[in-house]
N, C-alpha and C. Protein backbone atom coordinates (compact mmCIF):
# COMPACT_ATOMS: atom_id res chain seq x y z
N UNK A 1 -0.53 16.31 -0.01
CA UNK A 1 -0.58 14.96 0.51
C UNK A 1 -0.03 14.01 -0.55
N UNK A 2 0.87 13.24 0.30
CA UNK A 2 1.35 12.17 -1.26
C UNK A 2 0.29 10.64 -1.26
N UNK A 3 0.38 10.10 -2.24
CA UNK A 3 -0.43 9.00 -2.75
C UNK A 3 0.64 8.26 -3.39
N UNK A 4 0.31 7.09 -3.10
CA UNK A 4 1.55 5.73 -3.70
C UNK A 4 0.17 5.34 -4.27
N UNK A 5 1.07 5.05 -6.18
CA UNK A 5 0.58 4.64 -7.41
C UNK A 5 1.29 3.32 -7.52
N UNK A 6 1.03 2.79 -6.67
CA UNK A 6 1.64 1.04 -7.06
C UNK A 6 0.23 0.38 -7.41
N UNK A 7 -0.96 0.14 -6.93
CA UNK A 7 -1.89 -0.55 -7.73
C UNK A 7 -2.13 -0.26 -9.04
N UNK A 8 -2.15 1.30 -9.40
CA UNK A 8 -1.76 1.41 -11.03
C UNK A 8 -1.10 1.38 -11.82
N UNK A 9 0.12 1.05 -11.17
CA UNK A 9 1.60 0.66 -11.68
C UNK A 9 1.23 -0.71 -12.13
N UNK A 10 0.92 -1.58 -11.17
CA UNK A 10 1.09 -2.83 -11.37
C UNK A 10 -0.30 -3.50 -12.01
N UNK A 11 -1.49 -3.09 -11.83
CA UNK A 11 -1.99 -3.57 -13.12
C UNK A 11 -1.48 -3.35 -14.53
N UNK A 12 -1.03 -1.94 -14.38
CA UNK A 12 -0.77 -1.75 -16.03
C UNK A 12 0.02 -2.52 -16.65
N UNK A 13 1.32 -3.26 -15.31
CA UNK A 13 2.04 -4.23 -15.93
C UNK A 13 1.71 -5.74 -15.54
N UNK A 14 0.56 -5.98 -15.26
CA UNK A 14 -0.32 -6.84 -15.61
C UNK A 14 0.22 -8.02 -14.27
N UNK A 15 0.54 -7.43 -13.44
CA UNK A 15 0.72 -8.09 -12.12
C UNK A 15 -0.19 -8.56 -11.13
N UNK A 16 0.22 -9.42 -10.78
CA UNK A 16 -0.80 -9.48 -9.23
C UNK A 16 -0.77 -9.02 -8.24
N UNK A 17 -1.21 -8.64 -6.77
CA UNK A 17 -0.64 -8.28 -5.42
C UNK A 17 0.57 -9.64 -5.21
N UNK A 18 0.22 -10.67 -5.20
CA UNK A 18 1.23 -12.15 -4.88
C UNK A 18 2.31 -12.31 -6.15
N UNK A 19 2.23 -11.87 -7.02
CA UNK A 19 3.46 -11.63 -7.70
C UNK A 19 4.60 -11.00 -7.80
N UNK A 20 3.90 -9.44 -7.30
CA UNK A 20 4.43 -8.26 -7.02
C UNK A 20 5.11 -8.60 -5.48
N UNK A 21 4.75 -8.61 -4.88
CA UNK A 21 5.63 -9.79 -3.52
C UNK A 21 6.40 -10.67 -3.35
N UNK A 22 6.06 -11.12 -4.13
CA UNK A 22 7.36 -12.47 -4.95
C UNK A 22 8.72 -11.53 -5.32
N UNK A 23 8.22 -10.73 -6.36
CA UNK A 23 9.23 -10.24 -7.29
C UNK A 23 10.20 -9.17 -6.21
N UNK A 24 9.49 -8.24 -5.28
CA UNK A 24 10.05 -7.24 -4.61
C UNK A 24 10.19 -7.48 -3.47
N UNK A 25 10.01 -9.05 -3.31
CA UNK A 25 10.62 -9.82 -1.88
C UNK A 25 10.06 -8.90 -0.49
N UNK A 26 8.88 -8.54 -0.68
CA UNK A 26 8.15 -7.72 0.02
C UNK A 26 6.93 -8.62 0.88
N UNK A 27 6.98 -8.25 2.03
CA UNK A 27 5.58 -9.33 2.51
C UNK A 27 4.27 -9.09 2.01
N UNK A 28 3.41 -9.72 1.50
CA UNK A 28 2.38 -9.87 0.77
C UNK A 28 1.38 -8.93 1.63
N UNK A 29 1.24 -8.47 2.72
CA UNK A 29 0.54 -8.17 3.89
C UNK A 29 0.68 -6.26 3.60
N UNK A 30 2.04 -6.73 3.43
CA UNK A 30 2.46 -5.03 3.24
C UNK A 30 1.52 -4.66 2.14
N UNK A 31 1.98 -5.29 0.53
CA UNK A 31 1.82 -5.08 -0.87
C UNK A 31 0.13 -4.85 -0.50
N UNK A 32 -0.94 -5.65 0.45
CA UNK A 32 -2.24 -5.83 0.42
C UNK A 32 -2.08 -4.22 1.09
N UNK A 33 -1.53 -4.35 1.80
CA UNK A 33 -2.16 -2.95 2.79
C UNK A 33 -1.54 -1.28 2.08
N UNK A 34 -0.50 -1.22 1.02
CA UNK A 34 -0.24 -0.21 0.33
C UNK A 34 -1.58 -0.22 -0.76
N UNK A 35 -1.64 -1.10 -1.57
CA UNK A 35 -2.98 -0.75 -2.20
C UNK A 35 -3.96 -0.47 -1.69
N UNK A 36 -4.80 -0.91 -0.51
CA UNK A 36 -6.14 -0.80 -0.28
C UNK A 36 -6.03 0.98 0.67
N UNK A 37 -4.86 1.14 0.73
CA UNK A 37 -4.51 2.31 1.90
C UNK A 37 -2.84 3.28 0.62
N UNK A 38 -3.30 3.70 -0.41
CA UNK A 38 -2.41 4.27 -0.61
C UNK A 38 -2.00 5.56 -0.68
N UNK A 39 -2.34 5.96 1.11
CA UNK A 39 -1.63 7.12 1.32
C UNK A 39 -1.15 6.91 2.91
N UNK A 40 -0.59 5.76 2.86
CA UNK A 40 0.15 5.45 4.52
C UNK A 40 1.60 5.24 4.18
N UNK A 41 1.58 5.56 5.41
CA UNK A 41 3.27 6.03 5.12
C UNK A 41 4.12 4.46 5.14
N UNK A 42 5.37 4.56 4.38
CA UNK A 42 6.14 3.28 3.52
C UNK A 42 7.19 3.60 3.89
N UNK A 43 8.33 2.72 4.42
CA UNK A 43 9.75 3.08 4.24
C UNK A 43 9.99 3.12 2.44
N UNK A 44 11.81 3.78 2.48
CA UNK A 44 11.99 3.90 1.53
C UNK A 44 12.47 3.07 0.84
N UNK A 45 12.92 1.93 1.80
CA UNK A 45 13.59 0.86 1.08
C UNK A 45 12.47 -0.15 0.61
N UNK A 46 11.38 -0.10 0.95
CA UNK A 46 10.45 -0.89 0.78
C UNK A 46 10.08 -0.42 -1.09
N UNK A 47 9.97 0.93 -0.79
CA UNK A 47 9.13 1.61 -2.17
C UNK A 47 10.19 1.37 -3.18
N UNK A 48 11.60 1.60 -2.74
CA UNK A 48 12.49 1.31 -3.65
C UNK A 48 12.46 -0.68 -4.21
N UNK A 49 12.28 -1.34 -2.98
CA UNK A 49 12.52 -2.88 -3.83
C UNK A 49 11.21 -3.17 -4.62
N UNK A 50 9.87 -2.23 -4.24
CA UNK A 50 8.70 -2.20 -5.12
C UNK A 50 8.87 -1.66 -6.80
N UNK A 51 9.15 -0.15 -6.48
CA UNK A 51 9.80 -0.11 -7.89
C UNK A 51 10.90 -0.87 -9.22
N UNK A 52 12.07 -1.39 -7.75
CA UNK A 52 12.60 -2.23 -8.92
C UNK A 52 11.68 -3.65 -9.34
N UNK A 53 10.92 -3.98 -8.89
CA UNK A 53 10.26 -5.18 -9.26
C UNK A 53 9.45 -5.13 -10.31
N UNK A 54 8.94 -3.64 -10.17
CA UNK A 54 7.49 -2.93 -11.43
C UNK A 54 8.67 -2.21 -12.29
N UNK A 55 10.07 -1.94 -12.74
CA UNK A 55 10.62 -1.56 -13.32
C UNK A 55 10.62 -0.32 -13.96
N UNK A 56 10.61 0.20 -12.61
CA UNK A 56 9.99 1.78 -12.80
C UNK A 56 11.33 2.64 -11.53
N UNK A 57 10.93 3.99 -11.35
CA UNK A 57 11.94 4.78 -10.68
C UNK A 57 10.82 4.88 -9.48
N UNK A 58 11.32 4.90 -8.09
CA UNK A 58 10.46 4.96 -6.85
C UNK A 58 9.21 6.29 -7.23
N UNK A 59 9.85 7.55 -7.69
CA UNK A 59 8.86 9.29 -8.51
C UNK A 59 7.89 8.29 -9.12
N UNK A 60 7.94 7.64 -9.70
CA UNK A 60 6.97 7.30 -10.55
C UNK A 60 5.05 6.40 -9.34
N UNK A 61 6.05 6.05 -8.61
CA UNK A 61 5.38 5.52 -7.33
C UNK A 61 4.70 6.47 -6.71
N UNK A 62 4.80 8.04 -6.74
CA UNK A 62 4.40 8.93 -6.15
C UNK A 62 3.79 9.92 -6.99
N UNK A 63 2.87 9.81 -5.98
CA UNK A 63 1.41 11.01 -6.89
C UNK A 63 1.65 12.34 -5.38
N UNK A 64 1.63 13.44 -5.79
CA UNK A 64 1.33 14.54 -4.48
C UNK A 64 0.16 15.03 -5.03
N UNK A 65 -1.18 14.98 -3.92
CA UNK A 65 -2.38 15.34 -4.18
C UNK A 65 -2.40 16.67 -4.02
N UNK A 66 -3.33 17.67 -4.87
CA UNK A 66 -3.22 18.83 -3.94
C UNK A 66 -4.25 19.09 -2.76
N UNK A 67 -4.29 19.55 -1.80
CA UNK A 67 -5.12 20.33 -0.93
C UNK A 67 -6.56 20.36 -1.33
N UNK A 68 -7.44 20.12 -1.23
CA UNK A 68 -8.64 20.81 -1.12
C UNK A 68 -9.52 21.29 -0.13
């Protein structure tokens, strides 16, 4: 199962949810609902204008959980 690491992305770079929206020209609604839900499914262009905003590579955005 994959997991999107954007809330730990973006504290670490000391962001907000409304910043991070600003910056990746992303609707704020989205950015709220990938964090509180981060294992729903994202287009790719979305994860990509997220990453360039957190200045990171989209892989880095992605955790694959294993199975239990």
């Amino acid at each position: 199962m994959l997991r999107l690491r954007v809330k730990e992305v973006m504290e670490a770079k000391g962001l907000t949810m409304t910043r991070l929206s600003r910056l990746a020209d992303v609707n704020y609604k989205t950015i709220v609902g990938i964090v509180r839900d981060p294992y729903r499914e994202v287009e790719y262009k979305t994860l990509y204008k997220i990453a360039k905003a957190l200045g990171v590579e989209v892989g880095e955005l992605i955790e694959e959980e294993g199975e239990e």
